[in-house]
C-alpha atoms as a PDB file:
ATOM      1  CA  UNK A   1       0.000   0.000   0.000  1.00  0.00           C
ATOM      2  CA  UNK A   2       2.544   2.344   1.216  1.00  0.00           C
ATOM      3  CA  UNK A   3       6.368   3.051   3.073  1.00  0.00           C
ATOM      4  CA  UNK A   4       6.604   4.259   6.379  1.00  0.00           C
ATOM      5  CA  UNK A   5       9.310   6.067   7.196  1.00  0.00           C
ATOM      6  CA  UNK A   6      10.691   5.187  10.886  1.00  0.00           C
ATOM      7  CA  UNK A   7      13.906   7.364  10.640  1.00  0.00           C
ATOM      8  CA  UNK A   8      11.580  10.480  10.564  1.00  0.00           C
ATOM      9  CA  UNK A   9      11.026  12.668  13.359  1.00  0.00           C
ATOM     10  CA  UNK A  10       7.313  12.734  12.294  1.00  0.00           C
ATOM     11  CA  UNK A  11       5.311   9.914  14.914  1.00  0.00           C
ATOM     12  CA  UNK A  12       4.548   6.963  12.260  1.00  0.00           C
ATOM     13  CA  UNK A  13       0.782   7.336  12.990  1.00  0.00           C
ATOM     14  CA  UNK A  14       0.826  10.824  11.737  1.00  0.00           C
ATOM     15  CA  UNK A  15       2.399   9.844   8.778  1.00  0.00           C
ATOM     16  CA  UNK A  16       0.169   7.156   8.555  1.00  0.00           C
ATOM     17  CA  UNK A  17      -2.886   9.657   8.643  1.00  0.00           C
ATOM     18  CA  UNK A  18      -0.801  11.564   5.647  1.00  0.00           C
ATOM     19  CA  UNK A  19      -0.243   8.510   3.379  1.00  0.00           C
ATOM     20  CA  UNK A  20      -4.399   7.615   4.199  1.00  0.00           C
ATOM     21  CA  UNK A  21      -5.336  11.072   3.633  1.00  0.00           C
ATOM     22  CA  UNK A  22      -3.532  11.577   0.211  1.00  0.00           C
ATOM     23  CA  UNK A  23      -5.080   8.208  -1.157  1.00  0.00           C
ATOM     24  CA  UNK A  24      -8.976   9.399  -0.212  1.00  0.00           C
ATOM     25  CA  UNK A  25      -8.274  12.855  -1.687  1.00  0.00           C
ATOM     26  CA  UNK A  26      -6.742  11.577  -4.562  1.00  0.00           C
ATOM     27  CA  UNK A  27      -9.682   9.035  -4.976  1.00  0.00           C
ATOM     28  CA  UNK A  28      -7.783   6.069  -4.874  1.00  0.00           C
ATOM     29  CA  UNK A  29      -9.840   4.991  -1.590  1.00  0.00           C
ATOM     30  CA  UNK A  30     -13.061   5.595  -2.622  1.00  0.00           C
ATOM     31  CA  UNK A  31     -16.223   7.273  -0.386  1.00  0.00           C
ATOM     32  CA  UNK A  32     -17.529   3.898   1.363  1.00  0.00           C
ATOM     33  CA  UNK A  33     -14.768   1.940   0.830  1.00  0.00           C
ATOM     34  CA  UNK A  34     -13.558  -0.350   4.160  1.00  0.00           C
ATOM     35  CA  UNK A  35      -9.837   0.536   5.124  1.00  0.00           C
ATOM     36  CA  UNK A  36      -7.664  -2.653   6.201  1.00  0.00           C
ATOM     37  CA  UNK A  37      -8.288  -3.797   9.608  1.00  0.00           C
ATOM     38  CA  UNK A  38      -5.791  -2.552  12.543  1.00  0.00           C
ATOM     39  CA  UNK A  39      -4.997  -6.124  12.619  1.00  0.00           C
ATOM     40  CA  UNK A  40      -3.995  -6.530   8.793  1.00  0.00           C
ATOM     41  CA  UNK A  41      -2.483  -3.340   8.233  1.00  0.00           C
ATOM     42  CA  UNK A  42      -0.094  -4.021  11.024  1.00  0.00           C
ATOM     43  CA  UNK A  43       0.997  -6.700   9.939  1.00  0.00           C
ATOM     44  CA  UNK A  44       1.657  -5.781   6.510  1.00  0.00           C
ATOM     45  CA  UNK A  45       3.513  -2.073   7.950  1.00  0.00           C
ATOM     46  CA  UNK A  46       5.055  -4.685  10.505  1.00  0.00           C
ATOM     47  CA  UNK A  47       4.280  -1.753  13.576  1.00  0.00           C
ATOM     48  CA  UNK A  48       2.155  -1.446  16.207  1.00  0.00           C
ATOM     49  CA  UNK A  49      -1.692  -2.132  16.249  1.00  0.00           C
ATOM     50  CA  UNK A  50      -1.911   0.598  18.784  1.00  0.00           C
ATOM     51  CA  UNK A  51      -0.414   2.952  16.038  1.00  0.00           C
ATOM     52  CA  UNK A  52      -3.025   2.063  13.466  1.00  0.00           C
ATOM     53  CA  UNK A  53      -5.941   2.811  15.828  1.00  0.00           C
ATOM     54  CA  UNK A  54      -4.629   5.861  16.697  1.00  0.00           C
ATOM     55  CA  UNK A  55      -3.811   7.129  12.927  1.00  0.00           C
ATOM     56  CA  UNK A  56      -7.680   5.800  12.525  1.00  0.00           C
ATOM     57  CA  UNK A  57      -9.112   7.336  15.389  1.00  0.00           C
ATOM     58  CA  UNK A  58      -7.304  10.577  13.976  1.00  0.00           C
ATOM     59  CA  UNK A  59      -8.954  10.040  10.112  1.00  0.00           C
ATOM     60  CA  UNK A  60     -12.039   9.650  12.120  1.00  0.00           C
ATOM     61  CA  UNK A  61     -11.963  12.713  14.086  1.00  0.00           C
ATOM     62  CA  UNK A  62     -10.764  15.221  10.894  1.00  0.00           C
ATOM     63  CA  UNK A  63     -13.954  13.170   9.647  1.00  0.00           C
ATOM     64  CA  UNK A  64     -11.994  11.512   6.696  1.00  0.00           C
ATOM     65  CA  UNK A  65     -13.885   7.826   7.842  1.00  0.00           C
ATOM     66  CA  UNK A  66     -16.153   6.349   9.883  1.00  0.00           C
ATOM     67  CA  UNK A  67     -16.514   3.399  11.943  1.00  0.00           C
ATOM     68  CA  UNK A  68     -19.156   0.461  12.353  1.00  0.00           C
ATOM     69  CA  UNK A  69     -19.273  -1.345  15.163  1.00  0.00           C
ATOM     70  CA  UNK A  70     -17.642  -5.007  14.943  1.00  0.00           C
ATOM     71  CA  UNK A  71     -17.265  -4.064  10.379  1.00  0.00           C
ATOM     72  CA  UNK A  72     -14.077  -1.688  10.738  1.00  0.00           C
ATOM     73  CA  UNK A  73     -13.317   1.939   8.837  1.00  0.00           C
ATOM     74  CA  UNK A  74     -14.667   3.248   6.052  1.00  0.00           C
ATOM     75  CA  UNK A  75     -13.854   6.311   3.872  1.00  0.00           C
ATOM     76  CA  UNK A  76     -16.644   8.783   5.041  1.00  0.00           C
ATOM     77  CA  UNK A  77     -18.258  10.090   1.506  1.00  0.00           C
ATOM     78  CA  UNK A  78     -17.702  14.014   1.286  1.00  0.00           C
ATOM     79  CA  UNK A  79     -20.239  16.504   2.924  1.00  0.00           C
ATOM     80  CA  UNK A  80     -20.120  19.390   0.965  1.00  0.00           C
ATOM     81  CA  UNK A  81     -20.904  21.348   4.439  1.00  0.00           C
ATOM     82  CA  UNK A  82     -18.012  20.058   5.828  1.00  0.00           C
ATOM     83  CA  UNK A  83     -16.228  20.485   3.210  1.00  0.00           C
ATOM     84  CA  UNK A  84     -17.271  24.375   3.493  1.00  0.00           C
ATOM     85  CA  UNK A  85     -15.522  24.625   6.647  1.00  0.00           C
ATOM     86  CA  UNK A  86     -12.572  22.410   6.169  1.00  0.00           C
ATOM     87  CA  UNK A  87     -12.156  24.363   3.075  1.00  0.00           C
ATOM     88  CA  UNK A  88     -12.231  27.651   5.267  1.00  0.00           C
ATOM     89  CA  UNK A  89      -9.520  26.371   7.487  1.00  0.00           C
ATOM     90  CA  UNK A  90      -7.013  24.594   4.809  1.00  0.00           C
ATOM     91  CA  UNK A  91      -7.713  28.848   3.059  1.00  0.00           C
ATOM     92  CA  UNK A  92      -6.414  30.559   5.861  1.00  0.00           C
ATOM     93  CA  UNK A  93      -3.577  27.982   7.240  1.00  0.00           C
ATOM     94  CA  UNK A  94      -2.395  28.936   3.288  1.00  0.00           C
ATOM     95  CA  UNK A  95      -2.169  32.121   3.726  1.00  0.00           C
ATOM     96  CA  UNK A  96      -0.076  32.268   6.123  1.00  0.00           C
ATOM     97  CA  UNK A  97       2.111  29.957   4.759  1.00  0.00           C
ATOM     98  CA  UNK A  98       2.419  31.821   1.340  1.00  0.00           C
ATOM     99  CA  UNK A  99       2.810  35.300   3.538  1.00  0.00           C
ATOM    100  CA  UNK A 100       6.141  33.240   5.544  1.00  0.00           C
ATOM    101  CA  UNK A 101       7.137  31.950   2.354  1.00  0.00           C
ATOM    102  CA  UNK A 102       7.694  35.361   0.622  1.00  0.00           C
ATOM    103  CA  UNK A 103       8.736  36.537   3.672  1.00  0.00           C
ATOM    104  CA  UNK A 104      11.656  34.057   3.680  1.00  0.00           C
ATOM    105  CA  UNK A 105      12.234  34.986  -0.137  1.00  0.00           C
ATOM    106  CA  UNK A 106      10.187  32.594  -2.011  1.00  0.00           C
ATOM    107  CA  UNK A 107       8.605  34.086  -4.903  1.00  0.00           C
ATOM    108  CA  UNK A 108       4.940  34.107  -6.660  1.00  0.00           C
ATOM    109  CA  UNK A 109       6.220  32.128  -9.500  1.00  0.00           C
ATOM    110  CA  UNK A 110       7.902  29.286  -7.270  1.00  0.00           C
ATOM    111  CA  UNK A 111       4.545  29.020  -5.285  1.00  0.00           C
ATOM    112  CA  UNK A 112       2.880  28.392  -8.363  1.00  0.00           C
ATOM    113  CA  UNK A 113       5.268  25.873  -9.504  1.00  0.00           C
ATOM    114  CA  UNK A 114       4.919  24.322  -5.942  1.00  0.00           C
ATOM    115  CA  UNK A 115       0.908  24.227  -6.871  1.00  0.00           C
ATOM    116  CA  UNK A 116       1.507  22.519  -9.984  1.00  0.00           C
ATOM    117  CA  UNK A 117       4.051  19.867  -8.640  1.00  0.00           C
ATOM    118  CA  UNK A 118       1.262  18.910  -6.525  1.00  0.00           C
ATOM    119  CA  UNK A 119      -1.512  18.614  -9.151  1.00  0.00           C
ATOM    120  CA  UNK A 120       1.256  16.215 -10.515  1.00  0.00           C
ATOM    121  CA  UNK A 121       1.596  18.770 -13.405  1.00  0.00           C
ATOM    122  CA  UNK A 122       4.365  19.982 -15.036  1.00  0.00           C
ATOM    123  CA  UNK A 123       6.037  23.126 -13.318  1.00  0.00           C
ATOM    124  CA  UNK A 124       5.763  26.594 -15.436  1.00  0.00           C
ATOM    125  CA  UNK A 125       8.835  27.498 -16.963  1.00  0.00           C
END
């Protein structure tokens, strides 16, 4: 599914809650679709059960799944009202990276190329 990295200084379950995250926004989990047990993906990751239920409690909370009772996780569909307010949040946390950015002498145009490299586009020239 994914690499871990254990060397990082980032905890593993938050970087497990990154790697999840980028596969339901990039639609590669689909809305409904059951995550791997706690169980199974610890096995496969080879860490900690405890870690997985944490990095799931963590999707569940930023409302990225849901759980059923005795079924396991599922990728929560999107809720455009949510969305709305996530939306609102992920807006302003932006701006005040972009403001530090140029602060620290990055420029419009390497923002932009930054946005593209995301999108998995090609940067401007």
């Amino acid at each position: 599914m994914f690499e871990l990295d254990i060397r990082s200084r980032i905890p593993i379950y938050e970087q497990l809650v990154e790697k999840l995250k980028h596969l339901i926004i990039n639609d590669v989990l689909q809305q409904d679709e059951k995550l791997p047990s706690v169980r199974e993906l610890a096995q496969q990751l080879t860490i900690n059960p405890n870690t997985i239920q944490k990095a799931y409690r963590e999707l569940e909370a930023q409302g990225y799944t849901y759980s059923v009772k005795g079924k396991g996780s599922f990728v929560n569909p999107a809720s455009p009202s949510r969305d709305k307010e996530k939306l609102a949040e992920v807006r302003l946390e932006l701006r005040k990276l972009f403001a530090e950015a140029m602060y620290i002498g990055m420029t419009a145009q390497e923002i932009v190329e930054l946005i593209d490299e995301v999108k998995g586009g090609t940067p401007h020239d």
